[in-house]
C-alpha atoms as a PDB file:
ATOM      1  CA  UNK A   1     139.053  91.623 100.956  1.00  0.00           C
ATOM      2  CA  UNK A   2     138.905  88.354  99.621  1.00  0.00           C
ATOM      3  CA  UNK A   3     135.937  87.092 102.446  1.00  0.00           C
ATOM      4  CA  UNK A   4     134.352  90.319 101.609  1.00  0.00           C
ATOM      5  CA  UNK A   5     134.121  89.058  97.453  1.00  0.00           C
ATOM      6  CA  UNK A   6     132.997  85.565  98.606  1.00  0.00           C
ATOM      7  CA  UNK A   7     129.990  87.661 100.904  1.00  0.00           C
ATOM      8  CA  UNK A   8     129.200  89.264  97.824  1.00  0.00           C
ATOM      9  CA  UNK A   9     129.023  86.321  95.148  1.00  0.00           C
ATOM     10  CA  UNK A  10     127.122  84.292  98.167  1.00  0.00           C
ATOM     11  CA  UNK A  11     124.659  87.022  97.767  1.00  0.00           C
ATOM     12  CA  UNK A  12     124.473  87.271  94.058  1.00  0.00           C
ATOM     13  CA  UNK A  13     123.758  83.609  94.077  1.00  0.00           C
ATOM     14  CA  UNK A  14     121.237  83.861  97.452  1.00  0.00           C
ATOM     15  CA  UNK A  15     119.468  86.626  94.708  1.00  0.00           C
ATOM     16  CA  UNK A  16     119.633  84.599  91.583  1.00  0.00           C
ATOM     17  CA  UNK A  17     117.854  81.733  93.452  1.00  0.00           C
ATOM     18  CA  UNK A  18     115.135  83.870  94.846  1.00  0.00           C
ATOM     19  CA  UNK A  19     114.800  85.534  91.916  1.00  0.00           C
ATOM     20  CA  UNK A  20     114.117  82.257  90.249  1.00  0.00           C
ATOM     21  CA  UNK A  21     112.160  80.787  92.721  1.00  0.00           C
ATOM     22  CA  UNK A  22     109.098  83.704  92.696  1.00  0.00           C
ATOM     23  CA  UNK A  23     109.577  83.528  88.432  1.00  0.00           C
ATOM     24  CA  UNK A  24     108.327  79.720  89.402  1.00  0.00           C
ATOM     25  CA  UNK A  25     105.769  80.701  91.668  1.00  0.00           C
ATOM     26  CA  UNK A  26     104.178  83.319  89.570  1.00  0.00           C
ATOM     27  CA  UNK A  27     104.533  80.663  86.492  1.00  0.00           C
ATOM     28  CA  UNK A  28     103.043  77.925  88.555  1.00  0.00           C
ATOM     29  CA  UNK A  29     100.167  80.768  89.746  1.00  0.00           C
ATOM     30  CA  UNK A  30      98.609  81.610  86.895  1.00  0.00           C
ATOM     31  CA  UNK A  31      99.758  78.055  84.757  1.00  0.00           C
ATOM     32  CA  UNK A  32      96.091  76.615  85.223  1.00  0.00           C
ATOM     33  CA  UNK A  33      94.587  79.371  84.466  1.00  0.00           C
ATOM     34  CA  UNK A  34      96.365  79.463  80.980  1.00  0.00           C
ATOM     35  CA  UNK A  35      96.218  75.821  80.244  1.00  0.00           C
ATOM     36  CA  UNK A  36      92.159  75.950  80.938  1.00  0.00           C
ATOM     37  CA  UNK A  37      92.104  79.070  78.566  1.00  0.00           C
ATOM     38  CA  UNK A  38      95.083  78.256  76.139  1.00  0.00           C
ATOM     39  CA  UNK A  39      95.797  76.856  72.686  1.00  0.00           C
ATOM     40  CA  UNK A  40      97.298  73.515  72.089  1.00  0.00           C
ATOM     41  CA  UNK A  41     100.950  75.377  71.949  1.00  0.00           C
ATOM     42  CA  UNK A  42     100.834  77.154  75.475  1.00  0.00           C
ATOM     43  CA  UNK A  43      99.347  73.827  76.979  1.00  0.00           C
ATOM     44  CA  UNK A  44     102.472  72.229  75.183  1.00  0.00           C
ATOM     45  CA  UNK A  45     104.466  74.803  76.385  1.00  0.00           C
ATOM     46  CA  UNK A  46     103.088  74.506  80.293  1.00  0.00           C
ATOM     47  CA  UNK A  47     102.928  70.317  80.014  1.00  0.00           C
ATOM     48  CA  UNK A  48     106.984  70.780  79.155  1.00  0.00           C
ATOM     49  CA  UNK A  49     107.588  73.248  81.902  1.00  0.00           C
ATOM     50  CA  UNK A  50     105.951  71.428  84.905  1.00  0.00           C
ATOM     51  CA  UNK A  51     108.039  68.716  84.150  1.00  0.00           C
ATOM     52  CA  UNK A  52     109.251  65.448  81.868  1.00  0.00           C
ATOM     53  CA  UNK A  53     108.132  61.578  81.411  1.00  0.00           C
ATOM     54  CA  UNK A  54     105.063  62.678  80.111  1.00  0.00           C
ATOM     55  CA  UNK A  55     102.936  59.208  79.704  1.00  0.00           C
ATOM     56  CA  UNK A  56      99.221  58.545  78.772  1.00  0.00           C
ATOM     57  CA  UNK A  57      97.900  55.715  80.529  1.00  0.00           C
ATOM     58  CA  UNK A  58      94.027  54.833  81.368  1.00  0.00           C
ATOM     59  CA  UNK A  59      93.247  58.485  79.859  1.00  0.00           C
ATOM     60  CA  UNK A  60      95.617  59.894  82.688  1.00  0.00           C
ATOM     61  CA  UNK A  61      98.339  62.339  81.667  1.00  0.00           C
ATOM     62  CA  UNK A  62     101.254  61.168  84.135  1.00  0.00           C
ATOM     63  CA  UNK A  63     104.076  63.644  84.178  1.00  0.00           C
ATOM     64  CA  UNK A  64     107.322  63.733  86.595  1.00  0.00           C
ATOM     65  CA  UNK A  65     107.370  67.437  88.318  1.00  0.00           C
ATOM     66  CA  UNK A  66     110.445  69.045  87.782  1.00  0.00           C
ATOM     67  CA  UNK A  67     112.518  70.011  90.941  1.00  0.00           C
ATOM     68  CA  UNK A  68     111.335  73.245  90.874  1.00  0.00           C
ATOM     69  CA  UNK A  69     108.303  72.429  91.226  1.00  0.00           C
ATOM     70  CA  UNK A  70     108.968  70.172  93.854  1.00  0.00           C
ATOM     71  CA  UNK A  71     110.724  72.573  96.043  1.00  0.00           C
ATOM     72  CA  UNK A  72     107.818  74.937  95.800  1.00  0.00           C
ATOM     73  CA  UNK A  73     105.479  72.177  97.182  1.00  0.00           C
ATOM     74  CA  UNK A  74     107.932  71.612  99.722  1.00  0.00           C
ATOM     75  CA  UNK A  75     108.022  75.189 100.884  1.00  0.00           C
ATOM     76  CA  UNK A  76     104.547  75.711 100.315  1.00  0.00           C
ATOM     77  CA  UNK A  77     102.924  72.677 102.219  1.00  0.00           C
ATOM     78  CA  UNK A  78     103.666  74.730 106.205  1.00  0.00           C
ATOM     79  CA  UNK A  79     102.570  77.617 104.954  1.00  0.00           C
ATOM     80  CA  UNK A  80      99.269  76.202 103.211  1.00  0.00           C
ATOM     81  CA  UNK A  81      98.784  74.566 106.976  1.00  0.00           C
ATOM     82  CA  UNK A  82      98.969  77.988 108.623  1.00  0.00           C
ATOM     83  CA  UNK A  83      96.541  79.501 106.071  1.00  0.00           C
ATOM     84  CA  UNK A  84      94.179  76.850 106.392  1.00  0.00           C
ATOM     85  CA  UNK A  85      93.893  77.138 110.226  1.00  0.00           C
ATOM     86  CA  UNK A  86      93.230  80.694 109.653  1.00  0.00           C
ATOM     87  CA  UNK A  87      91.149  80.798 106.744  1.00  0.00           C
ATOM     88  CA  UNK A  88      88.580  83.540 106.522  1.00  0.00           C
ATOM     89  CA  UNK A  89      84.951  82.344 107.138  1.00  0.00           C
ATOM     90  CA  UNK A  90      81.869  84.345 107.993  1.00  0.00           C
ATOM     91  CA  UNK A  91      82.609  84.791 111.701  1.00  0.00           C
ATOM     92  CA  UNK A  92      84.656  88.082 112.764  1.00  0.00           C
ATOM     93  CA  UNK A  93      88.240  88.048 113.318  1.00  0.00           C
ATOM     94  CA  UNK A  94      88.817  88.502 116.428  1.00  0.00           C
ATOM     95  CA  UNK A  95      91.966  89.440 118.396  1.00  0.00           C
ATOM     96  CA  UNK A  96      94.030  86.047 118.286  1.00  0.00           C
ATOM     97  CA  UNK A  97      92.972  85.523 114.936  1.00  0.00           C
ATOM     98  CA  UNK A  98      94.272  89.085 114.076  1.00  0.00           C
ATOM     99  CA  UNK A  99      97.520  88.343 115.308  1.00  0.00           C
ATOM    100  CA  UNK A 100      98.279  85.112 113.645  1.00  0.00           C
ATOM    101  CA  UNK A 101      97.102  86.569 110.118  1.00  0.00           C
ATOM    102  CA  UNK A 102      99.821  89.184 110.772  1.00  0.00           C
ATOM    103  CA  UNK A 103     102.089  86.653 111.833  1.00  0.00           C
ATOM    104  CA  UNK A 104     101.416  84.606 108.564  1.00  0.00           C
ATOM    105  CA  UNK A 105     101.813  88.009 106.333  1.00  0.00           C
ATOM    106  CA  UNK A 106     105.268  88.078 107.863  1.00  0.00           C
ATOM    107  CA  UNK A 107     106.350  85.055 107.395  1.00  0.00           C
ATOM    108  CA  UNK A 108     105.094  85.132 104.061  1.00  0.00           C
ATOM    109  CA  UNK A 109     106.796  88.489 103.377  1.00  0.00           C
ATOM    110  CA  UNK A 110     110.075  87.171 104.578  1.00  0.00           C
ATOM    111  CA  UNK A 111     111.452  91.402 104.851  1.00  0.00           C
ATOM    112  CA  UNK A 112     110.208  94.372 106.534  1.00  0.00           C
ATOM    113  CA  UNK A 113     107.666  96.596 106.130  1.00  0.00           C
ATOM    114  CA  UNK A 114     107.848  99.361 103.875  1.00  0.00           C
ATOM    115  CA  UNK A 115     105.116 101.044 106.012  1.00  0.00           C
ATOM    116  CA  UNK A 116     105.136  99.671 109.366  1.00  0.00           C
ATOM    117  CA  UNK A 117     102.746 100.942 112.019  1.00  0.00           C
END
């Protein structure tokens, strides 16, 4: 009973972290997009999210990324190497090409299919 408790808290935790991570990604998605577009307080607001040490030298804004941030880079960078190899250009897909997009969904998807076939 007891290992069966410490399963289930591993797993709350295992959620609470991806649940947290893709809150980061979809912050860090659509950040640049705001800051471009937003007033002074949301680029405040972004600037103190991404992360801290926030200097002004030589007309550079040098900021230390958070951890978060961080991590995603980490986990982003073999992924963004994958895409790039595959990235869609005006030549057909062909077979092999086909495969390793589906591959890359997969991978990206980390779960199954709610429609497979």
């Amino acid at each position: 009973m007891v290992k069966t408790e410490q399963k289930i808290q591993e797993y709350k935790k295992q959620n609470n972290r991806v649940e947290k991570l893709i809150e980061n990604v979809k912050f860090a998605d659509r950040a640049r997009a705001k800051f471009i577009v937003g007033t002074n307080n949301i680029k405040k607001d972004i600037l103190l999210r991404i992360g801290s040490n926030q200097k002004l030298k030589d007309k550079k804004l040098l900021i230390q990324a958070n951890n978060w941030l961080i991590l995603i880079e980490k986990d982003i960078k073999p992924i963004e190497q994958k895409y790039l190899t595959l990235e869609l250009n005006k030549k057909p897909v062909n077979k092999a090409k086909n495969e390793a997009l589906t591959s890359l969904r997969c991978e990206l998807r980390r779960g199954g299919d709610s429609n497979p076939g």
